[in-house]
C-alpha atoms as a PDB file:
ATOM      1  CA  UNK A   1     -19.751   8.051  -4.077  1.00  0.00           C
ATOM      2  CA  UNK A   2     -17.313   5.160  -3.583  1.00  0.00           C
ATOM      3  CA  UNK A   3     -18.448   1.406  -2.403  1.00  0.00           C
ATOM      4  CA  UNK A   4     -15.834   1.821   0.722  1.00  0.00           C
ATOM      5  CA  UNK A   5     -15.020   5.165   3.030  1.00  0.00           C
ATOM      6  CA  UNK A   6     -11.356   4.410   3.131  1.00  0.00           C
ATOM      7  CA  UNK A   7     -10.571   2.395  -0.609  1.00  0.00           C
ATOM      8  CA  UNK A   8     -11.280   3.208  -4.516  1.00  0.00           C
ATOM      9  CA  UNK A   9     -12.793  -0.164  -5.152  1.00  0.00           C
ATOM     10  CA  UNK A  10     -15.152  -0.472  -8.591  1.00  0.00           C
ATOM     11  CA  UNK A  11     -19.266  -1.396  -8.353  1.00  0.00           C
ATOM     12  CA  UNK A  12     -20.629  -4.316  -8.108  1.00  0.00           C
ATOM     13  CA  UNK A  13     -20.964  -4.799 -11.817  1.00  0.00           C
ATOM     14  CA  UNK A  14     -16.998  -4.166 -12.491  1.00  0.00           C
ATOM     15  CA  UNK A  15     -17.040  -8.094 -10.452  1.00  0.00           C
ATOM     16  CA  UNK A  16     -20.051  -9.394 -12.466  1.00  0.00           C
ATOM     17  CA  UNK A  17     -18.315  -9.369 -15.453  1.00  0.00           C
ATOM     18  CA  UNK A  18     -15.235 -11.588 -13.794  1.00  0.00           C
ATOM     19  CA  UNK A  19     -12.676  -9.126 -13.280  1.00  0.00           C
ATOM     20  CA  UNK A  20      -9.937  -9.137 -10.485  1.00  0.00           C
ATOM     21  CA  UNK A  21      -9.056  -6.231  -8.712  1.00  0.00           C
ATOM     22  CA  UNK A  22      -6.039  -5.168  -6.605  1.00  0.00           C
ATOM     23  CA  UNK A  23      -5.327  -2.167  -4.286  1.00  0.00           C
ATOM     24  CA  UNK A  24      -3.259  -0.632  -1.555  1.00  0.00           C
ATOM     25  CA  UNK A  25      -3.699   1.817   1.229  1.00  0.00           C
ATOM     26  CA  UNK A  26      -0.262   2.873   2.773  1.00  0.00           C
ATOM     27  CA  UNK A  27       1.476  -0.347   3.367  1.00  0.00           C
ATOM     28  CA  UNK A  28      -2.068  -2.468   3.142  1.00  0.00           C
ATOM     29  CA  UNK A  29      -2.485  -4.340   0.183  1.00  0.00           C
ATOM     30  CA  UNK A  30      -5.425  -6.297  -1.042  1.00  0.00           C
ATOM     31  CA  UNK A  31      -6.643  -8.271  -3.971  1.00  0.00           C
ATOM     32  CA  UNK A  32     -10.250  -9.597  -4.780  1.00  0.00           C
ATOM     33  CA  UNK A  33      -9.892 -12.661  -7.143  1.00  0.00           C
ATOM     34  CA  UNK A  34     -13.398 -13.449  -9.325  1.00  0.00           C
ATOM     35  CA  UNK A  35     -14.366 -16.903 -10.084  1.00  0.00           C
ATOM     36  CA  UNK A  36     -17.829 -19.025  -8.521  1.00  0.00           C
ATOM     37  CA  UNK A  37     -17.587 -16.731  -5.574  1.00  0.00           C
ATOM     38  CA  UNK A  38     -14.861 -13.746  -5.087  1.00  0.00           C
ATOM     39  CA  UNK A  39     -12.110 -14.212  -2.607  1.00  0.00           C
ATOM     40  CA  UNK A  40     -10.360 -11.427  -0.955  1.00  0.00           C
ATOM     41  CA  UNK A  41      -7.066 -11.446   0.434  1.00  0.00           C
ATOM     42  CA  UNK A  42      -4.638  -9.059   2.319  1.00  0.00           C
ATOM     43  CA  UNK A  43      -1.173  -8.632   3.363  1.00  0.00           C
ATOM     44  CA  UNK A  44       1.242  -5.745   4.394  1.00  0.00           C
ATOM     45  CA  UNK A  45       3.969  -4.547   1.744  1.00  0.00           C
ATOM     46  CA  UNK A  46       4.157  -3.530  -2.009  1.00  0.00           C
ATOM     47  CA  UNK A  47       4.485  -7.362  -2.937  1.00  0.00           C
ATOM     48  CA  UNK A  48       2.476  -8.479  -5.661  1.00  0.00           C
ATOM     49  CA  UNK A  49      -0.099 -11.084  -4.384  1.00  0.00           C
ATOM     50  CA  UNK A  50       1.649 -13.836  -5.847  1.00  0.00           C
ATOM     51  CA  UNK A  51       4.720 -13.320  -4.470  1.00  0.00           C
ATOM     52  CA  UNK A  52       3.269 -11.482  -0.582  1.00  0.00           C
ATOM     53  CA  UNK A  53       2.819 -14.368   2.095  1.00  0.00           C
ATOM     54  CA  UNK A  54      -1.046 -13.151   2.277  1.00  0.00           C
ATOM     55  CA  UNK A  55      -2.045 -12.362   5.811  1.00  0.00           C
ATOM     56  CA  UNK A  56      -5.716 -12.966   5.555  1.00  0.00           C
ATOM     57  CA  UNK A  57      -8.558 -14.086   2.949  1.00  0.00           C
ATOM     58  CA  UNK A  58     -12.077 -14.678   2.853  1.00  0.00           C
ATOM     59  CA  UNK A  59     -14.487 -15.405   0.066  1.00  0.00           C
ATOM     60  CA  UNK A  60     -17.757 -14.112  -0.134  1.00  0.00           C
ATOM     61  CA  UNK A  61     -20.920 -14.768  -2.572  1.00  0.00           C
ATOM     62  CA  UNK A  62     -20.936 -13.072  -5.930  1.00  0.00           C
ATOM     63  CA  UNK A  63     -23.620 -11.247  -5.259  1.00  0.00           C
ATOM     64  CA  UNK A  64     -24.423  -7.456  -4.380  1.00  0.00           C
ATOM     65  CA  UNK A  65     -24.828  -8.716  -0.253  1.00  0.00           C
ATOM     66  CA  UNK A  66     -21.552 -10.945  -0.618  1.00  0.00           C
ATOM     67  CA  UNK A  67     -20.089  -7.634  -2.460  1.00  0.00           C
ATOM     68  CA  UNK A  68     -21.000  -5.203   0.345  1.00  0.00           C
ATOM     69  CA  UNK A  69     -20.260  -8.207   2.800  1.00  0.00           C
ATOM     70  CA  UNK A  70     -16.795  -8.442   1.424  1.00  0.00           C
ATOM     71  CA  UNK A  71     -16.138  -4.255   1.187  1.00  0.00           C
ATOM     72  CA  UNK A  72     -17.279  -4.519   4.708  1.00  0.00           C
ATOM     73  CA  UNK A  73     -14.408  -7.372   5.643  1.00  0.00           C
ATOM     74  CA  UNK A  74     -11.909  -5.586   4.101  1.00  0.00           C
ATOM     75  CA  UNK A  75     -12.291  -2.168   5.482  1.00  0.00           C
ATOM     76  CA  UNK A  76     -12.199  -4.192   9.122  1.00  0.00           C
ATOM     77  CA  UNK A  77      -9.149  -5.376   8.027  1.00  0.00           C
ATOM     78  CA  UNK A  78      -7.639  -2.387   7.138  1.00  0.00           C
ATOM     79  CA  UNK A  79      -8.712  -0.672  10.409  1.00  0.00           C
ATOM     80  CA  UNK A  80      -7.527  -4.188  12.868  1.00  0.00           C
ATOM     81  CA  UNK A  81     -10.691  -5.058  13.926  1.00  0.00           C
END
């Protein structure tokens, strides 16, 4: 079973070992950058992130809560909410 209902986004663990992650969904694009806590960010297009103006971010604890917190976020996102 996947972490989200609508995105193919790792575990928990993939983040605890420091990796970024990016993704799309149709014209949604996303990208969850690891460091002290991990930030997500989103923006419409096939853009990388560096080069997308990014639309929305948040950054969430590096923990499982701020992981499920964050999956949570983003699907809202996704969705308009």
């Amino acid at each position: 079973m996947s972490v989200s209902e609508i995105f193919e986004i790792p575990k928990f663990y993939y983040f605890e070992s420091g990796n970024d992650f990016s993704g799309s969904k149709d014209d949604f694009s996303y990208k969850i950058a690891n460091g002290d806590t991990m930030k997500c960010m989103t923006w419409h297009g096939r853009l990388c992130s560096m080069k997308a103006e990014i639309e929305h971010e948040a950054e969430f604890e590096r923990t499982q809560e701020g992981f499920e917190a964050m999956i949570k976020w983003l699907e809202e996102q996704y969705k308009g909410e």
